[in-house]
N, C-alpha and C. Protein backbone atom coordinates (compact mmCIF):
# COMPACT_ATOMS: atom_id res chain seq x y z
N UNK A 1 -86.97 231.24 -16.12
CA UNK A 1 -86.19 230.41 -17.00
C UNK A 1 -84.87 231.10 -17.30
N UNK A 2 -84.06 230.23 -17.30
CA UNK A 2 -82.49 230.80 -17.96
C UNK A 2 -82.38 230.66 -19.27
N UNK A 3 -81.56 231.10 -19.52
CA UNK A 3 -80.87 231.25 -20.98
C UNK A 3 -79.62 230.52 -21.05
N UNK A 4 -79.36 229.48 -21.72
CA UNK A 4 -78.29 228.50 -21.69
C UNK A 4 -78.27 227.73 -22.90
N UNK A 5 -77.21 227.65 -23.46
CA UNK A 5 -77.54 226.36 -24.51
C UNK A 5 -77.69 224.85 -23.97
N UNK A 6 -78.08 224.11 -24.62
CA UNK A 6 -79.02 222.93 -24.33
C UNK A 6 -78.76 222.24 -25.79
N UNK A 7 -78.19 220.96 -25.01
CA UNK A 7 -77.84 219.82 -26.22
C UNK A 7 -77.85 218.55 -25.57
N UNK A 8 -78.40 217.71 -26.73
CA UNK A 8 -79.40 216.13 -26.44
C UNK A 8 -77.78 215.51 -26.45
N UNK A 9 -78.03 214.11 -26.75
CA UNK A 9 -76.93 213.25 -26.53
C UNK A 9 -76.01 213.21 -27.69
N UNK A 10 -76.76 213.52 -28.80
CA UNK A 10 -76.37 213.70 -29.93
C UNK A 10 -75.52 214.36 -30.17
N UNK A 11 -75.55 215.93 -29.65
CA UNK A 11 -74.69 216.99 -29.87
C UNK A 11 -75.61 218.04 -30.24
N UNK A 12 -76.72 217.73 -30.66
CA UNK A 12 -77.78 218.11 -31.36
C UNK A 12 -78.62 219.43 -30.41
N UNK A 13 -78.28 221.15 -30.89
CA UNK A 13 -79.22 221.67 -30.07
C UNK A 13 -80.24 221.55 -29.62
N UNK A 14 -80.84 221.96 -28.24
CA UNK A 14 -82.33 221.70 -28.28
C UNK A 14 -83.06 222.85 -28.06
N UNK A 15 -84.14 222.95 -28.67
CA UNK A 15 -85.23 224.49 -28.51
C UNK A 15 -85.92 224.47 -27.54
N UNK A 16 -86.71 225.70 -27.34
CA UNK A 16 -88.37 225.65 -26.64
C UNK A 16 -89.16 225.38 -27.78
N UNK A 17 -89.84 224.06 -28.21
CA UNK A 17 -91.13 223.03 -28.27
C UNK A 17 -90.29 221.60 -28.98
N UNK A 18 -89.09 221.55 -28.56
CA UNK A 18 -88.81 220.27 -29.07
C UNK A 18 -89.10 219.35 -28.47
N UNK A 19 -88.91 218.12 -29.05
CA UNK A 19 -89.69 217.03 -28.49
C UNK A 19 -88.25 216.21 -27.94
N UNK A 20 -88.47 215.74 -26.78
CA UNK A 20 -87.64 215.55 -25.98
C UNK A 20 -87.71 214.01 -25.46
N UNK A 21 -86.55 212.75 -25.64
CA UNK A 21 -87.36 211.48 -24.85
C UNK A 21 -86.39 211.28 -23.52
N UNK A 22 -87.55 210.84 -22.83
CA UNK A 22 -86.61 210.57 -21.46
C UNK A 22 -86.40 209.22 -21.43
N UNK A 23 -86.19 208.53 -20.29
CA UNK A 23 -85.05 206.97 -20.30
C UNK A 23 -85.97 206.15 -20.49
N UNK A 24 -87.33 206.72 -20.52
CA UNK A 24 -88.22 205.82 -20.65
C UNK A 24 -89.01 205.25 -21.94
N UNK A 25 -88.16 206.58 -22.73
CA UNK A 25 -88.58 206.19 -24.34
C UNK A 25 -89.92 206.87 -24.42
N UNK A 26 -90.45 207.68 -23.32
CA UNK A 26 -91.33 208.68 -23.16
C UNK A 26 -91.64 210.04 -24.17
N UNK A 27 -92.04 210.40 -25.04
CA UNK A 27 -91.63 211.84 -25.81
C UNK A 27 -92.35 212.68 -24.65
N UNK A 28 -91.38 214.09 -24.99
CA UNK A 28 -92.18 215.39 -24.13
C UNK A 28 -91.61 216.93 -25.29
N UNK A 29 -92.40 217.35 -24.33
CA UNK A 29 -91.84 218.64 -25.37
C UNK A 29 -91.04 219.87 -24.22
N UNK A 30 -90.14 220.03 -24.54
CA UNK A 30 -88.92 220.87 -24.11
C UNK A 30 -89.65 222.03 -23.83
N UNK A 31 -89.37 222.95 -22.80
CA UNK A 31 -89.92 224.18 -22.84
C UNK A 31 -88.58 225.40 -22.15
N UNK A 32 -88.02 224.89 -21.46
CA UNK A 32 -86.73 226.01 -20.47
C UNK A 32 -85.95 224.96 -19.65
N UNK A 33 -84.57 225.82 -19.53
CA UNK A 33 -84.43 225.80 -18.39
C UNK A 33 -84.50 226.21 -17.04
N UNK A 34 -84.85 225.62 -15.60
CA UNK A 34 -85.40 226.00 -14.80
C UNK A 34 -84.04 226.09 -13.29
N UNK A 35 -82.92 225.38 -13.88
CA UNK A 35 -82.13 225.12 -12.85
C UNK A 35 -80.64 225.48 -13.79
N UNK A 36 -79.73 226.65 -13.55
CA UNK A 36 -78.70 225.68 -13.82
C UNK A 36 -77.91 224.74 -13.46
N UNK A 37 -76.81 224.30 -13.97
CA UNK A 37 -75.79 223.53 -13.34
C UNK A 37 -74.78 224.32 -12.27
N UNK A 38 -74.17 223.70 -11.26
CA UNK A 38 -73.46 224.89 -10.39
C UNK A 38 -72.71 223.60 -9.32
N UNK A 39 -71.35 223.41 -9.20
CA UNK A 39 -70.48 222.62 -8.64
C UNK A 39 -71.83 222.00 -7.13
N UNK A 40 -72.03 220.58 -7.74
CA UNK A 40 -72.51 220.08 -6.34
C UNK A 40 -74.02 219.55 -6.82
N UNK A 41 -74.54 220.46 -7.86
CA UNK A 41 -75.79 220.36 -8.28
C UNK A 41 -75.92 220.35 -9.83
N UNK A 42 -76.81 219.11 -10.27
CA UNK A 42 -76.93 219.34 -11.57
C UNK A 42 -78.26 220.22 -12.16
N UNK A 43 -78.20 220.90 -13.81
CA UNK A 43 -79.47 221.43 -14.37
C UNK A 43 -80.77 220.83 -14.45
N UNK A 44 -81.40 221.76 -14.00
CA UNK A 44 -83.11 221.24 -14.22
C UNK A 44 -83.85 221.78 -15.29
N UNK A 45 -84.75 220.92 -16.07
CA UNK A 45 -85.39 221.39 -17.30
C UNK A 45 -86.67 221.65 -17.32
N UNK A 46 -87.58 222.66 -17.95
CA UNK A 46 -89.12 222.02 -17.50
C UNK A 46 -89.54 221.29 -18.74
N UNK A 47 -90.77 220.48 -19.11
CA UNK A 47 -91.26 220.45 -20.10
C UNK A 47 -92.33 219.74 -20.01
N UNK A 48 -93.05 219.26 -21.08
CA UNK A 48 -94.39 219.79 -21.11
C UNK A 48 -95.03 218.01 -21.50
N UNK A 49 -96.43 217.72 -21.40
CA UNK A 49 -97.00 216.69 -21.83
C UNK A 49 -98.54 216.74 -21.52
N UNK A 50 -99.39 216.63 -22.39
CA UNK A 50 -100.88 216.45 -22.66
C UNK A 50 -101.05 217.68 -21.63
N UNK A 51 -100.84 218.83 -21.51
CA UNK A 51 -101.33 220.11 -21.31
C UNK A 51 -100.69 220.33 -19.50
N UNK A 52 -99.93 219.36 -19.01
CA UNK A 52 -98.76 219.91 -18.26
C UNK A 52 -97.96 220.15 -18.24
N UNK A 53 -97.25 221.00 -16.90
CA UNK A 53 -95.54 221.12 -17.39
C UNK A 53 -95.17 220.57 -16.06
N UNK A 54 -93.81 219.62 -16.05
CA UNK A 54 -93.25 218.83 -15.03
C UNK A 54 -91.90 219.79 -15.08
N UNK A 55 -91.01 219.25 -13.92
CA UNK A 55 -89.31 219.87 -13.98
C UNK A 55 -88.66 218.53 -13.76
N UNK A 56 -87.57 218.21 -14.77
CA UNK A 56 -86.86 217.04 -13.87
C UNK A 56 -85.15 217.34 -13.95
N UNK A 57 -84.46 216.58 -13.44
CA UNK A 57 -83.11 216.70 -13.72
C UNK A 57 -82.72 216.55 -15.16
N UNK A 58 -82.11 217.51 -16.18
CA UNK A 58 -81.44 217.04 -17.52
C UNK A 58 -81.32 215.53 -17.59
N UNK A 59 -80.32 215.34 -16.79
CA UNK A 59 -80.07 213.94 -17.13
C UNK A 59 -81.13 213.08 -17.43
N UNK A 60 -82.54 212.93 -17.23
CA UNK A 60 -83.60 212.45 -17.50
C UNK A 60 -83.63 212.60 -18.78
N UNK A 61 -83.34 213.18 -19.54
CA UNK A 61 -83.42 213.03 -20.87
C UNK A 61 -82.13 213.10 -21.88
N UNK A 62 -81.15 213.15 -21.21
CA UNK A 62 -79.62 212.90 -21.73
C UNK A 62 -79.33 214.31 -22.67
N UNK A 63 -79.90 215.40 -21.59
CA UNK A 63 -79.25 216.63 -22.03
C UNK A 63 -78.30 217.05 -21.15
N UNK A 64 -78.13 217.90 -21.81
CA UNK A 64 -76.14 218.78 -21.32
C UNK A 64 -76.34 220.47 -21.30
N UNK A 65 -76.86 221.01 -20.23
CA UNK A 65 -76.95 222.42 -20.08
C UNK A 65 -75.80 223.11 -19.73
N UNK A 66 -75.39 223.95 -20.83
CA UNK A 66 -73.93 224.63 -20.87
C UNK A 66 -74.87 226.32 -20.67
N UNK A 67 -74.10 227.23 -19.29
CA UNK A 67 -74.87 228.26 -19.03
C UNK A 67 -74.59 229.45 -19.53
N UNK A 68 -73.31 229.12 -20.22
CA UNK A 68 -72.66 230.56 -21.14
C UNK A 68 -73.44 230.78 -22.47
């Protein structure tokens, strides 16, 4: 996992166990980031639901991974 700040659509930071919704109006719970962002490619996030952890693109949940 990286170390990056991480903010919802809001503006609003996001942690490791926040609860996170994707486009689907889905809740999950936030756990890292797994990808950063890098010209060509966007950030990947992991997070978590009923005792798994998935990875998807940020944008799945209308976050904004800034890597500084």
């Amino acid at each position: 996992m990286f170390n990056a700040t991480v903010k919802n659509g809001e503006g609003m930071i996001v942690r490791k166990g926040d609860t996170v919704t994707d486009f689907r109006g889905e809740d999950w719970v936030f756990e890292g980031v797994s990808a950063l962002p890098v010209p060509g490619k966007s950030a990947k996030v992991w997070v978590s639901w009923d005792g798994s952890n998935r990875e998807f693109y940020a944008q799945v949940f209308n976050l904004v991974v800034d890597p500084s």
